[in-house]
C-alpha atoms as a PDB file:
ATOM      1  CA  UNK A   1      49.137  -5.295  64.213  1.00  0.00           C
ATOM      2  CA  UNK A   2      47.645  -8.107  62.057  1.00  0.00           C
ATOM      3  CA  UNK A   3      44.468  -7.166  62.213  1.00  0.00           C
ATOM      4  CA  UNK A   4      44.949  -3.628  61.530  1.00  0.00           C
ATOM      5  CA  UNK A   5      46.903  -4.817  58.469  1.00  0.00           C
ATOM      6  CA  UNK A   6      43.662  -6.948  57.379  1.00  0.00           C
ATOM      7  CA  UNK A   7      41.447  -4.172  58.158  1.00  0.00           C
ATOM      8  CA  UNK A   8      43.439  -1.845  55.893  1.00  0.00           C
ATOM      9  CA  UNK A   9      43.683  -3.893  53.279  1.00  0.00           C
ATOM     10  CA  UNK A  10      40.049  -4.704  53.433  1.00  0.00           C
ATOM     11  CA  UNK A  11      39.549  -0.642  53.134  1.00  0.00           C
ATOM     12  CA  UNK A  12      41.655  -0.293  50.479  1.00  0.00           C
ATOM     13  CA  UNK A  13      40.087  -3.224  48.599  1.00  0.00           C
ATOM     14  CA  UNK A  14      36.547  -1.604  49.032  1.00  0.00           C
ATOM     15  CA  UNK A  15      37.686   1.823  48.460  1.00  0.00           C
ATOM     16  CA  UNK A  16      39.404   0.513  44.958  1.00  0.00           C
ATOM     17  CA  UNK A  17      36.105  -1.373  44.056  1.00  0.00           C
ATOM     18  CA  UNK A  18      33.608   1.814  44.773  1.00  0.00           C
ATOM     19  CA  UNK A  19      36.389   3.919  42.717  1.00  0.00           C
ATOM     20  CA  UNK A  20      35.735   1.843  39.511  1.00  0.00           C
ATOM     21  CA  UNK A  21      32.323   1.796  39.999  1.00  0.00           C
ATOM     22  CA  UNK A  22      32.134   5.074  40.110  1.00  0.00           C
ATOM     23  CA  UNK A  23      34.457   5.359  37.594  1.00  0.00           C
ATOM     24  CA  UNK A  24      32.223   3.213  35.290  1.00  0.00           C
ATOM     25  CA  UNK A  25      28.832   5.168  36.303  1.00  0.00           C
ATOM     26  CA  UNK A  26      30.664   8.724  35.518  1.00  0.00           C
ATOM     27  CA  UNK A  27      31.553   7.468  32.048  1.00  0.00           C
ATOM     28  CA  UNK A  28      28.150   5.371  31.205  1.00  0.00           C
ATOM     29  CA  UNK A  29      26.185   9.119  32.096  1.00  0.00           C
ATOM     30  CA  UNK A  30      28.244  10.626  29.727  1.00  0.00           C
ATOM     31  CA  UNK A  31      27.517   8.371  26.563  1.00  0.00           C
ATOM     32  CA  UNK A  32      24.147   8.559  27.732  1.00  0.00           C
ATOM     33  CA  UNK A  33      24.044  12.279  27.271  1.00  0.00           C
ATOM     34  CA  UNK A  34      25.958  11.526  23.912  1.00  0.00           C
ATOM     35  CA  UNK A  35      23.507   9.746  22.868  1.00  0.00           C
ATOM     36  CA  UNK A  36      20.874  12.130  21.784  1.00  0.00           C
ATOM     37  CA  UNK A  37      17.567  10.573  21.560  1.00  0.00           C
ATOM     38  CA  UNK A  38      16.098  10.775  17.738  1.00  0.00           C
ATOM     39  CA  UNK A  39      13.677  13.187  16.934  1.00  0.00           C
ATOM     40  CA  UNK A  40      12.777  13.063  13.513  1.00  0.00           C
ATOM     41  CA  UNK A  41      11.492   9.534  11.274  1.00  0.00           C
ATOM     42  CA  UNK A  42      11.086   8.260   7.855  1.00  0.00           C
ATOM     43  CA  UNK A  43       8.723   5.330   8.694  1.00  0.00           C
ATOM     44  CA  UNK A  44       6.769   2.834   6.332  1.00  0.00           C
ATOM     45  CA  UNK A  45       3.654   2.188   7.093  1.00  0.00           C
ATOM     46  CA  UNK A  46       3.557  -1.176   4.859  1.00  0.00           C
ATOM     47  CA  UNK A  47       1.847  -1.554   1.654  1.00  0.00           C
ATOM     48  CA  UNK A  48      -2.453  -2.336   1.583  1.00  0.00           C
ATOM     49  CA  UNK A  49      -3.785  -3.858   4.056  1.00  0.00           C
ATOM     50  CA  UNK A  50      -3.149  -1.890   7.457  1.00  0.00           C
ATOM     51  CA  UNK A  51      -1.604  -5.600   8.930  1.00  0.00           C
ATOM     52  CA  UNK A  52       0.884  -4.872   6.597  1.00  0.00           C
ATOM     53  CA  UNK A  53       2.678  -2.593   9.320  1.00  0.00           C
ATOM     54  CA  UNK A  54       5.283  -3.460  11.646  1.00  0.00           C
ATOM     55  CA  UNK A  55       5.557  -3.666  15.164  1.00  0.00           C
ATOM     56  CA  UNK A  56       8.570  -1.162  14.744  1.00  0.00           C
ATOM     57  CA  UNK A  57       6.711   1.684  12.953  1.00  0.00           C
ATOM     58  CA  UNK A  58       3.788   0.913  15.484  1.00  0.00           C
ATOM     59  CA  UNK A  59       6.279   1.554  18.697  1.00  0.00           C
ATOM     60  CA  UNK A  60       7.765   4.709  16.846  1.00  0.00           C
ATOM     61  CA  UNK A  61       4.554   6.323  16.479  1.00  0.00           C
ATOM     62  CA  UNK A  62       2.963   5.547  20.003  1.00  0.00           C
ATOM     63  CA  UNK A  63       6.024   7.678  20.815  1.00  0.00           C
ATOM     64  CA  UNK A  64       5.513  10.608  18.387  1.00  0.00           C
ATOM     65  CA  UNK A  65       3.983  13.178  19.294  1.00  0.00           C
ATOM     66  CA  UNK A  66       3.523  15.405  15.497  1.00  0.00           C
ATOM     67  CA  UNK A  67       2.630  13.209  12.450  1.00  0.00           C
ATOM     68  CA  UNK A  68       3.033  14.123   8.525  1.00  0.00           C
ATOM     69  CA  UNK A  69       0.976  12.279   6.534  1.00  0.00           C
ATOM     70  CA  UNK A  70      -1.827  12.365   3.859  1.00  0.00           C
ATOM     71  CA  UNK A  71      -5.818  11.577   4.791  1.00  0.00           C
ATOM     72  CA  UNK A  72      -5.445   7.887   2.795  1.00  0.00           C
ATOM     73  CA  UNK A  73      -2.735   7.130   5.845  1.00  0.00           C
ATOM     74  CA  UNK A  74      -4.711   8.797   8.559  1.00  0.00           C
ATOM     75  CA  UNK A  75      -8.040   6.685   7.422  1.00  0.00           C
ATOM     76  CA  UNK A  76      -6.390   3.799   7.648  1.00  0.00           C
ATOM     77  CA  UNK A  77      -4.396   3.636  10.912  1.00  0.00           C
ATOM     78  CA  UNK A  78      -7.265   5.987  13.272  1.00  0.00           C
ATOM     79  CA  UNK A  79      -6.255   3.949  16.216  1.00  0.00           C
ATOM     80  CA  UNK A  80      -2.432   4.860  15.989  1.00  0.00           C
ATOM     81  CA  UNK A  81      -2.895   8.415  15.098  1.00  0.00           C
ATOM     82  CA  UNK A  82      -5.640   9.182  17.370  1.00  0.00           C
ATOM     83  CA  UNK A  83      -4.455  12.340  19.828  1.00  0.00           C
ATOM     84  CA  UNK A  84      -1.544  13.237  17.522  1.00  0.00           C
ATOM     85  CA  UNK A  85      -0.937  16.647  16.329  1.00  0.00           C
ATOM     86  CA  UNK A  86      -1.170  15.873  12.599  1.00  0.00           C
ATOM     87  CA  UNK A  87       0.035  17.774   9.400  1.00  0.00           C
ATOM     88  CA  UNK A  88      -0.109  17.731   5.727  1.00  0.00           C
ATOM     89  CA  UNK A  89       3.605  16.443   4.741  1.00  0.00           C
ATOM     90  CA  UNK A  90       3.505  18.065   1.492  1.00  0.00           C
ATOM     91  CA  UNK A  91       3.355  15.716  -1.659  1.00  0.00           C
ATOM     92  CA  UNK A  92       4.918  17.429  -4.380  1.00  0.00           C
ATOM     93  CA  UNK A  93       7.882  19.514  -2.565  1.00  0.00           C
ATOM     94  CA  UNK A  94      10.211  16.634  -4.205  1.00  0.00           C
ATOM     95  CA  UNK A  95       9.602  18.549  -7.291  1.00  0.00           C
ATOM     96  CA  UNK A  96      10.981  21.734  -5.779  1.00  0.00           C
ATOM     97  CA  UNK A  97      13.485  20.962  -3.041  1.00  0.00           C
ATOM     98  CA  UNK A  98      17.188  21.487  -3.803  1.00  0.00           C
ATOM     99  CA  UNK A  99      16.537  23.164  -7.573  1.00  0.00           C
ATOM    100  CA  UNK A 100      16.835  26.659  -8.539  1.00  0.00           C
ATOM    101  CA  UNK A 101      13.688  28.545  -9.012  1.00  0.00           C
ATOM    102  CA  UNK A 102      13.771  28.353 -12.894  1.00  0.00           C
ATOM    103  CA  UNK A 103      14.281  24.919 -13.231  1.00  0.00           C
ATOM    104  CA  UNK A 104      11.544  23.864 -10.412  1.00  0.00           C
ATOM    105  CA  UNK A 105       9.013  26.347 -12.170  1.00  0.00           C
ATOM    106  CA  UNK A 106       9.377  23.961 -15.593  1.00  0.00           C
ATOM    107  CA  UNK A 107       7.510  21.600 -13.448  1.00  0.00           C
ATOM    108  CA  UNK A 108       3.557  22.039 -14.276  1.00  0.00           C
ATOM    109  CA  UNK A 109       2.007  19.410 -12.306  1.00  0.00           C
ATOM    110  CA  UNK A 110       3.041  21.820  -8.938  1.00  0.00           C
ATOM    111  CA  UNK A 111       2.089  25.966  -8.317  1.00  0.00           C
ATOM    112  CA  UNK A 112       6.100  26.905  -7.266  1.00  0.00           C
ATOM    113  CA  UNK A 113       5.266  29.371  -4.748  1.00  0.00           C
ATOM    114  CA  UNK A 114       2.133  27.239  -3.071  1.00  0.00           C
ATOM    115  CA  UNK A 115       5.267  24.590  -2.615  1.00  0.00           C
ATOM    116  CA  UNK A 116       7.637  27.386  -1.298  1.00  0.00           C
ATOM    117  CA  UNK A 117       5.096  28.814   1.197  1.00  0.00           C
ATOM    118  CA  UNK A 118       4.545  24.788   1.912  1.00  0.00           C
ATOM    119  CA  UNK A 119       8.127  23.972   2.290  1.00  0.00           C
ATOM    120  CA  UNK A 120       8.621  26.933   4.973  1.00  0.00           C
ATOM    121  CA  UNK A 121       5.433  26.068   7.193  1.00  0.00           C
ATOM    122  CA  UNK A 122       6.752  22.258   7.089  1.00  0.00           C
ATOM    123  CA  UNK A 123      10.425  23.593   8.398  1.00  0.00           C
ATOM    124  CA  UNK A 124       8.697  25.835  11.139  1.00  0.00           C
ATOM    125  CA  UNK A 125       6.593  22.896  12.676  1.00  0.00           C
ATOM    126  CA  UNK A 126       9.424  20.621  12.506  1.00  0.00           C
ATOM    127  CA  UNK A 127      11.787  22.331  13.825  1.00  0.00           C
ATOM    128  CA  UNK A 128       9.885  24.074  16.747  1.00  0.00           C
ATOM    129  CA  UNK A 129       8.953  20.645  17.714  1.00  0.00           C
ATOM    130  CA  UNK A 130      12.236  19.177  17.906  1.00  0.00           C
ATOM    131  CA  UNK A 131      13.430  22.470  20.239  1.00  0.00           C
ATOM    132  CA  UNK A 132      10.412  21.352  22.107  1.00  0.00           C
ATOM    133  CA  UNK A 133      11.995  18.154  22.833  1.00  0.00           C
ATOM    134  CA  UNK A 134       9.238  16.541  20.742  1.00  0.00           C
ATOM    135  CA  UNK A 135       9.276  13.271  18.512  1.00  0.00           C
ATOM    136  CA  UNK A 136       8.360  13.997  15.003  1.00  0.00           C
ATOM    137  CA  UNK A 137       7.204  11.243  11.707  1.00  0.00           C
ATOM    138  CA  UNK A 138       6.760  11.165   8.426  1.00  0.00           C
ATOM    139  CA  UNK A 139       4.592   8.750   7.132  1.00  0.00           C
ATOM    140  CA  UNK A 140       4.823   6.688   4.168  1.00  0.00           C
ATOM    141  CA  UNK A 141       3.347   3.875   2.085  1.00  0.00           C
ATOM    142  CA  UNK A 142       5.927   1.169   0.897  1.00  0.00           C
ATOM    143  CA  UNK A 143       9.504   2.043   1.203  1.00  0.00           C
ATOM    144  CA  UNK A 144      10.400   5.281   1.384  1.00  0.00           C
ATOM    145  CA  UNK A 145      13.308   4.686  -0.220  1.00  0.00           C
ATOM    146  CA  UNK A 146      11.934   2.738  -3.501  1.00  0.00           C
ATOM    147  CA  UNK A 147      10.649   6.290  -5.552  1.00  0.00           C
ATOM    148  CA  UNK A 148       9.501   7.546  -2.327  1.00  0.00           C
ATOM    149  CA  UNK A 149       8.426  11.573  -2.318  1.00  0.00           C
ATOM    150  CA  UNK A 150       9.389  11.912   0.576  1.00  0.00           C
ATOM    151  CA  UNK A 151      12.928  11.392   0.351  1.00  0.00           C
ATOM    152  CA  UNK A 152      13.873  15.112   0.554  1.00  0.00           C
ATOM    153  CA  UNK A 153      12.787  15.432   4.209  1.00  0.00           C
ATOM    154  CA  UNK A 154      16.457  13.484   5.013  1.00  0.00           C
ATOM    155  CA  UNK A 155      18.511  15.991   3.803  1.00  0.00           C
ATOM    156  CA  UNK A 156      16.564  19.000   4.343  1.00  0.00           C
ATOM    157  CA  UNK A 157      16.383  18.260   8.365  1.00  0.00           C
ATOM    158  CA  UNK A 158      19.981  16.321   8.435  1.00  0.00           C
ATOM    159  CA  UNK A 159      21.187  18.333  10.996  1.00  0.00           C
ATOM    160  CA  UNK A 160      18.405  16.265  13.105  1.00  0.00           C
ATOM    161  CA  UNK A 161      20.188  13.098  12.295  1.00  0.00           C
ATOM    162  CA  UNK A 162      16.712  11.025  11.112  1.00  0.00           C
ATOM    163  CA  UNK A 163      16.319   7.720  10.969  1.00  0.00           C
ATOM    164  CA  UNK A 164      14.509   6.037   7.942  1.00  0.00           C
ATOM    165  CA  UNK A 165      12.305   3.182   9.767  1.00  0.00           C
ATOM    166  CA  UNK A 166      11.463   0.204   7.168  1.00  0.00           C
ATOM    167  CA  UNK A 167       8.912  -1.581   5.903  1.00  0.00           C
ATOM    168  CA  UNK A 168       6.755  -3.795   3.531  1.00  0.00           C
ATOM    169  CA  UNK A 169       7.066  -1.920  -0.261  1.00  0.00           C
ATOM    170  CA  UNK A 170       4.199  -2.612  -3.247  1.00  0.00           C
ATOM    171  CA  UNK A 171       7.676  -4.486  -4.867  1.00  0.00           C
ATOM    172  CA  UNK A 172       7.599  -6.917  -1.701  1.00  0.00           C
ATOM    173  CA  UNK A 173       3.710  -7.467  -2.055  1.00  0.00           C
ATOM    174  CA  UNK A 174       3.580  -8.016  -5.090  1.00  0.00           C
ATOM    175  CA  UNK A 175       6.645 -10.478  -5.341  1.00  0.00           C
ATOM    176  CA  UNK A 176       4.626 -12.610  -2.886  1.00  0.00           C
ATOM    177  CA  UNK A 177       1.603 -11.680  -5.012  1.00  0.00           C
ATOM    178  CA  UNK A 178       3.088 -13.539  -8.261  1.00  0.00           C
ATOM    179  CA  UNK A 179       4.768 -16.707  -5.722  1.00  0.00           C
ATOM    180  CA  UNK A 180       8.062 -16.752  -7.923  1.00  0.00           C
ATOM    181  CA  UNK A 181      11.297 -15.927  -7.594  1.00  0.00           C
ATOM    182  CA  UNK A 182      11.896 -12.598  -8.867  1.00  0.00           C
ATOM    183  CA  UNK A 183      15.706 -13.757  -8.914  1.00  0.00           C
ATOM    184  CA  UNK A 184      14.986 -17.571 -10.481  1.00  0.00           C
ATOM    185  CA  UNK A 185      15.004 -16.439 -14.482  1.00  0.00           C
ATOM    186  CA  UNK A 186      16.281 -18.643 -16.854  1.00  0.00           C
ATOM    187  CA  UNK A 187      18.099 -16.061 -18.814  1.00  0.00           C
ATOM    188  CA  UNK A 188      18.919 -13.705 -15.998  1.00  0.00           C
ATOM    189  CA  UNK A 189      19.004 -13.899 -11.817  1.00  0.00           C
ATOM    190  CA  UNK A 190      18.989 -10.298 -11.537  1.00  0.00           C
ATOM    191  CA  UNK A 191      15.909  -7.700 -11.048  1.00  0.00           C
ATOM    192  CA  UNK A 192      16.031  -4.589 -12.480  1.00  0.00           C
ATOM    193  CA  UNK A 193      13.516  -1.484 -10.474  1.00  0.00           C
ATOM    194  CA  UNK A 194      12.500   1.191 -12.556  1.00  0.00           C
ATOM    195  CA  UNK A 195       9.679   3.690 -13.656  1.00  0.00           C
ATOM    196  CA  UNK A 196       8.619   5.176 -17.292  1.00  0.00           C
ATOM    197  CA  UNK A 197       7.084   8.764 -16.091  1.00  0.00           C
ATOM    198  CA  UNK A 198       9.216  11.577 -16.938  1.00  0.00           C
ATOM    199  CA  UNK A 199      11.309   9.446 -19.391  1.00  0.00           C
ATOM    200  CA  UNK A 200       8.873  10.391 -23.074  1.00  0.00           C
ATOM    201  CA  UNK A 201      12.159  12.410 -24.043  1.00  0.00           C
ATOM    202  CA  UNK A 202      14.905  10.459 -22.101  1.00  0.00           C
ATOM    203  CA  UNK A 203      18.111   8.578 -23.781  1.00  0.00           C
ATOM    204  CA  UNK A 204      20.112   8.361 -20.912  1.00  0.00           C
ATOM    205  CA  UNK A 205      22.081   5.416 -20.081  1.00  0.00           C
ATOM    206  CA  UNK A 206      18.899   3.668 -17.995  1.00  0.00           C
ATOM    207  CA  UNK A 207      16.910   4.105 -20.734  1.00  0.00           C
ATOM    208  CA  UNK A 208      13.824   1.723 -21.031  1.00  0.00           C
ATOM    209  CA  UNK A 209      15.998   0.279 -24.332  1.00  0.00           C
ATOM    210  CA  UNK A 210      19.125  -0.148 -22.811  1.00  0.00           C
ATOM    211  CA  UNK A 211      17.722  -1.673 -19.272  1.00  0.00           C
ATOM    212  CA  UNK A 212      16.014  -3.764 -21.593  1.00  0.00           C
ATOM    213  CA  UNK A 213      19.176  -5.032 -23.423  1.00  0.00           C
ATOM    214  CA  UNK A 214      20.326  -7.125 -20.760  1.00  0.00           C
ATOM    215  CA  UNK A 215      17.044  -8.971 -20.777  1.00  0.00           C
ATOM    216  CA  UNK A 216      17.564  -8.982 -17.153  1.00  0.00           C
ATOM    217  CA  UNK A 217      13.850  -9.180 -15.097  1.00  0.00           C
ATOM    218  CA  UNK A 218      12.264  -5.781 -14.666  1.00  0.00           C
ATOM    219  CA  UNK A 219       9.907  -4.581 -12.403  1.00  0.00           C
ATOM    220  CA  UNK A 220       7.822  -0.738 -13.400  1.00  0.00           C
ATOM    221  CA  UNK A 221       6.409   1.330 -10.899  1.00  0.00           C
ATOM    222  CA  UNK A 222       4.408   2.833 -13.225  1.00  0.00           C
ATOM    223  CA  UNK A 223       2.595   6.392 -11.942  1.00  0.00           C
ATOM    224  CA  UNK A 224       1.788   7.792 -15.486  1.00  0.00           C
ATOM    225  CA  UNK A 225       3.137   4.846 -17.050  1.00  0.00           C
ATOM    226  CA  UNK A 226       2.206   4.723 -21.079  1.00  0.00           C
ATOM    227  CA  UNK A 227       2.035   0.732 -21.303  1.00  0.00           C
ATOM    228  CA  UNK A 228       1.597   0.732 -25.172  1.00  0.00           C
ATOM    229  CA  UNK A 229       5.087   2.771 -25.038  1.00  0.00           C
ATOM    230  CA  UNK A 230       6.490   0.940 -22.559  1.00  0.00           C
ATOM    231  CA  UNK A 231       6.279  -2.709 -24.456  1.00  0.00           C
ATOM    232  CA  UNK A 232       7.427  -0.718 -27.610  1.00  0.00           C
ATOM    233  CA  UNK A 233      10.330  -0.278 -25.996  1.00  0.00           C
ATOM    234  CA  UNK A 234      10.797  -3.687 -24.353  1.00  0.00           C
ATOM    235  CA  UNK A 235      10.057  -5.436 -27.771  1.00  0.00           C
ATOM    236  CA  UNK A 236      13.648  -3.914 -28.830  1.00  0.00           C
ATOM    237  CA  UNK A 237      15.893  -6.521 -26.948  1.00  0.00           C
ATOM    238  CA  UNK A 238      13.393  -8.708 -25.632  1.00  0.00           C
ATOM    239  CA  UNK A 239      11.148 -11.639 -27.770  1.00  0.00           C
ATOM    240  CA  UNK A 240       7.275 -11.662 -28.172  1.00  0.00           C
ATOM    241  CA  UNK A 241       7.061 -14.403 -25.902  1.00  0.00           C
ATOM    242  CA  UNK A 242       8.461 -12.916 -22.967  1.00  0.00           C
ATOM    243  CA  UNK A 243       6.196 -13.353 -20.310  1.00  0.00           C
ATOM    244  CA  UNK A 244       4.621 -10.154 -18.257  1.00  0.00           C
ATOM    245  CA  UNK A 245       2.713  -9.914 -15.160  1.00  0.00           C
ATOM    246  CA  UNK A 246       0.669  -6.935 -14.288  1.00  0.00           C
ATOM    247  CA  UNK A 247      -0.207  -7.044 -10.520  1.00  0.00           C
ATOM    248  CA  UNK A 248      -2.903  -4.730  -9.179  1.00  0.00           C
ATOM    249  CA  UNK A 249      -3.090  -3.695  -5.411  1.00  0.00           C
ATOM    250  CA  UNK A 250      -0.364  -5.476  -4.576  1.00  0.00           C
ATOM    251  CA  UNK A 251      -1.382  -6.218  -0.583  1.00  0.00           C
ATOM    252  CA  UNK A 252      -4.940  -5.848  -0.497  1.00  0.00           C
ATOM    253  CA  UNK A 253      -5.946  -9.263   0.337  1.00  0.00           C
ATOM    254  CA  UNK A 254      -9.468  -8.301  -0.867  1.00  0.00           C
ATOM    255  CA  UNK A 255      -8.565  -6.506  -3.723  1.00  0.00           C
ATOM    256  CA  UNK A 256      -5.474  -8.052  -5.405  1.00  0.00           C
ATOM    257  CA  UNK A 257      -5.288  -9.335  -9.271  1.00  0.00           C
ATOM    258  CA  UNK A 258      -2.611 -10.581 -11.263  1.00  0.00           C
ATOM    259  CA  UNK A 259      -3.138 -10.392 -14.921  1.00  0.00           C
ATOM    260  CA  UNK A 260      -1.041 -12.698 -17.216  1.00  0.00           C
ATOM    261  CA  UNK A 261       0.170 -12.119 -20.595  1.00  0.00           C
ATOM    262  CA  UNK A 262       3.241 -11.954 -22.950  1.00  0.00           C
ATOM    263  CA  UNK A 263       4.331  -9.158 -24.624  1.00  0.00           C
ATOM    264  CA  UNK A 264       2.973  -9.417 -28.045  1.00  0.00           C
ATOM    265  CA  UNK A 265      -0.777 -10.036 -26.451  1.00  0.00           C
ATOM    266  CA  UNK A 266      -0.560  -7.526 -23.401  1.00  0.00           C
ATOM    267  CA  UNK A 267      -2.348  -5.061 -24.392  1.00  0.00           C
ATOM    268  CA  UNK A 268      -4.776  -6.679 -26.584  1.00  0.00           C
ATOM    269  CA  UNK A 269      -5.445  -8.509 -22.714  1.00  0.00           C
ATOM    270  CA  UNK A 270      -5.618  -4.934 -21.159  1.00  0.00           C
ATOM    271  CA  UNK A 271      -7.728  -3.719 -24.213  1.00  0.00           C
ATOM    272  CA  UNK A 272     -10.449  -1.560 -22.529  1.00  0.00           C
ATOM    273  CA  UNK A 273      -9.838  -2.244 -18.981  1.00  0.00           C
ATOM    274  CA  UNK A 274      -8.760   1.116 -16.677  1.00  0.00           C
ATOM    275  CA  UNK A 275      -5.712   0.068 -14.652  1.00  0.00           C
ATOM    276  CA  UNK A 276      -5.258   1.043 -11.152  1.00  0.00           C
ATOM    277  CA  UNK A 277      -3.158   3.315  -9.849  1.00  0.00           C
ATOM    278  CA  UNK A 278      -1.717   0.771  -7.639  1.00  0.00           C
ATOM    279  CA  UNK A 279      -0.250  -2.072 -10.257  1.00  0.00           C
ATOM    280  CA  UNK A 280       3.294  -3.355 -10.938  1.00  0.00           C
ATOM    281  CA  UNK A 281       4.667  -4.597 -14.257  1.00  0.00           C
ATOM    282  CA  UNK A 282       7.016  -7.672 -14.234  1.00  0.00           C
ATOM    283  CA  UNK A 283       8.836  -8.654 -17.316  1.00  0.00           C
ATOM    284  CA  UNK A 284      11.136 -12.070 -17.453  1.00  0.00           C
ATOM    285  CA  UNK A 285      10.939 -15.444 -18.103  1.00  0.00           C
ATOM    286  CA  UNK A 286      11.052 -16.374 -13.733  1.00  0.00           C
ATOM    287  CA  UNK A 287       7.121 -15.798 -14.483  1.00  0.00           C
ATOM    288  CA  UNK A 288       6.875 -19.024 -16.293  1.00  0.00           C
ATOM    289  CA  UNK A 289      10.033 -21.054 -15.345  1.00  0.00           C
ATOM    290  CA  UNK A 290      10.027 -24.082 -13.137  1.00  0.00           C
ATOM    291  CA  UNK A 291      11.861 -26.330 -11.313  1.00  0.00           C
ATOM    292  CA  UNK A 292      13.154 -29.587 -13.191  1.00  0.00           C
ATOM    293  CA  UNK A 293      11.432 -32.753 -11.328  1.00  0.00           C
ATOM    294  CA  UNK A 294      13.344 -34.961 -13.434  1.00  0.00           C
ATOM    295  CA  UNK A 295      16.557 -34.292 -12.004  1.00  0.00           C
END
């Protein structure tokens, strides 16, 4: 009678213990299957050089299988993209997505219905992908997130749930371009991101002036920027001597330059010389302020 009691409770023991795990197995499969895998990425692809990439955005695109991205991108990373199906993502549908037809069409620098037909043929491939079961990225340079044009692909496919994969911005590369602190001014320990395109008309409460009156640090990304305009606007709240940094290709090991000025002698520096594309303005006195040895 003993041992049957010892044998029994021995059963039941084991019978309890294969219960839970089966228990636990039952619900681990289903947050598995509630876990849907992500189909759809934002990812940086760095700024200049190609080592400027992470190992993340490396991983996530061994694993795509359709690419967006422009021919500068697909030059540079052959290795990565090689086998993909690759597409055009469409620079330019910023300028069109979410407005009404009138308002996008005020917009000369983009043919409306070219960016219609565009945004439809984008949505197709996408989204026949995904029902494919198929991993799909957008590539971009810098941060996607910093002025990115590419920024409209998250809420046009949010139903997808994407996922915005980081990475090294022209802001980061030049920071370590200039060796300062962007945050170690004397007047100010803030940084201020902004842009001067589109803003020739523009008095809203960013204005150039009124970032300006702060005299917090400011870095431009300046596609289209007017720098004579620019430092007439500056030179409202901020003194001659305020030191300014242009930094051109920000990255490119090879390539990089820093010029060095203040404001009132910036542009009779830049007199005559075509500026990149690629440059960054910095404006604050962390360009020329050091640490006291004394103390």
């Amino acid at each position: 009678m003993y041992n049957f009691s010892v044998f029994a409770t021995k059963w039941i023991f084991i019978t309890m213990i294969s219960l839970i795990i089966s228990i636990g197995g039952f619900v681990q499969n289903t947050c598995a299957k509630k876990q849907v895998r992500t189909q759809l990425y934002l990812v940086s692809m760095g700024n200049g050089d190609p080592d400027n990439i992470t190992l993340r955005a490396i991983n996530i695109i061994k694993d795509s299988d359709v690419i967006f991205c422009n021919k500068k991108t697909r030059d540079k990373f052959p290795i990565f993209l090689q086998g993909k199906e690759i597409h055009d993502p469409g620079f330019g549908l910023f300028a069109i997505y979410g407005k009404k037809p009138e308002e996008a069409k005020k917009n000369k620098r983009f043919n409306y219905e070219e960016k219609i037909k565009q945004l439809h043929e984008i949505t197709t491939i996408i989204r026949n992908a995904v029902k494919e079961g198929k991993v799909v990225s957008v590539l971009c340079s810098g941060d996607p997130t910093i002025y990115g044009p590419n920024m409209w692909y998250l809420e046009a496919f949010e139903d997808l749930d994407p996922e915005v994969i980081p990475g090294v911005s022209c802001f980061n590369a030049a920071n370590a371009a200039l060796r300062k602190g962007v945050t170690s001014g004397i007047k100010a320990h803030s940084v201020i991101l902004t842009a001067s395109f589109g803003r020739e008309e523009y008095v809203g409460p960013d204005s150039i002036e009124e970032l300006a009156r702060n005299q917090a640090t400011m870095a431009f990304f300046t596609m289209f920027l007017d720098l004579e305009k620019v430092v007439e606007k500056l030179r409202t709240h901020y003194s001659p001597d305020t030191p300014i940094a242009i930094v051109c290709f920000a990255g490119y090991k090879e390539k990089e330059k820093i010029i060095h000025a203040t404001l009132d002698t910036i542009l009779e520096k830049t007199k005559g010389e075509k500026l990149p594309f690629e440059h960054l303005i910095y404006v604050g006195d962390f360009l020329t302020n050091r640490y006291d040895k004394d103390q």
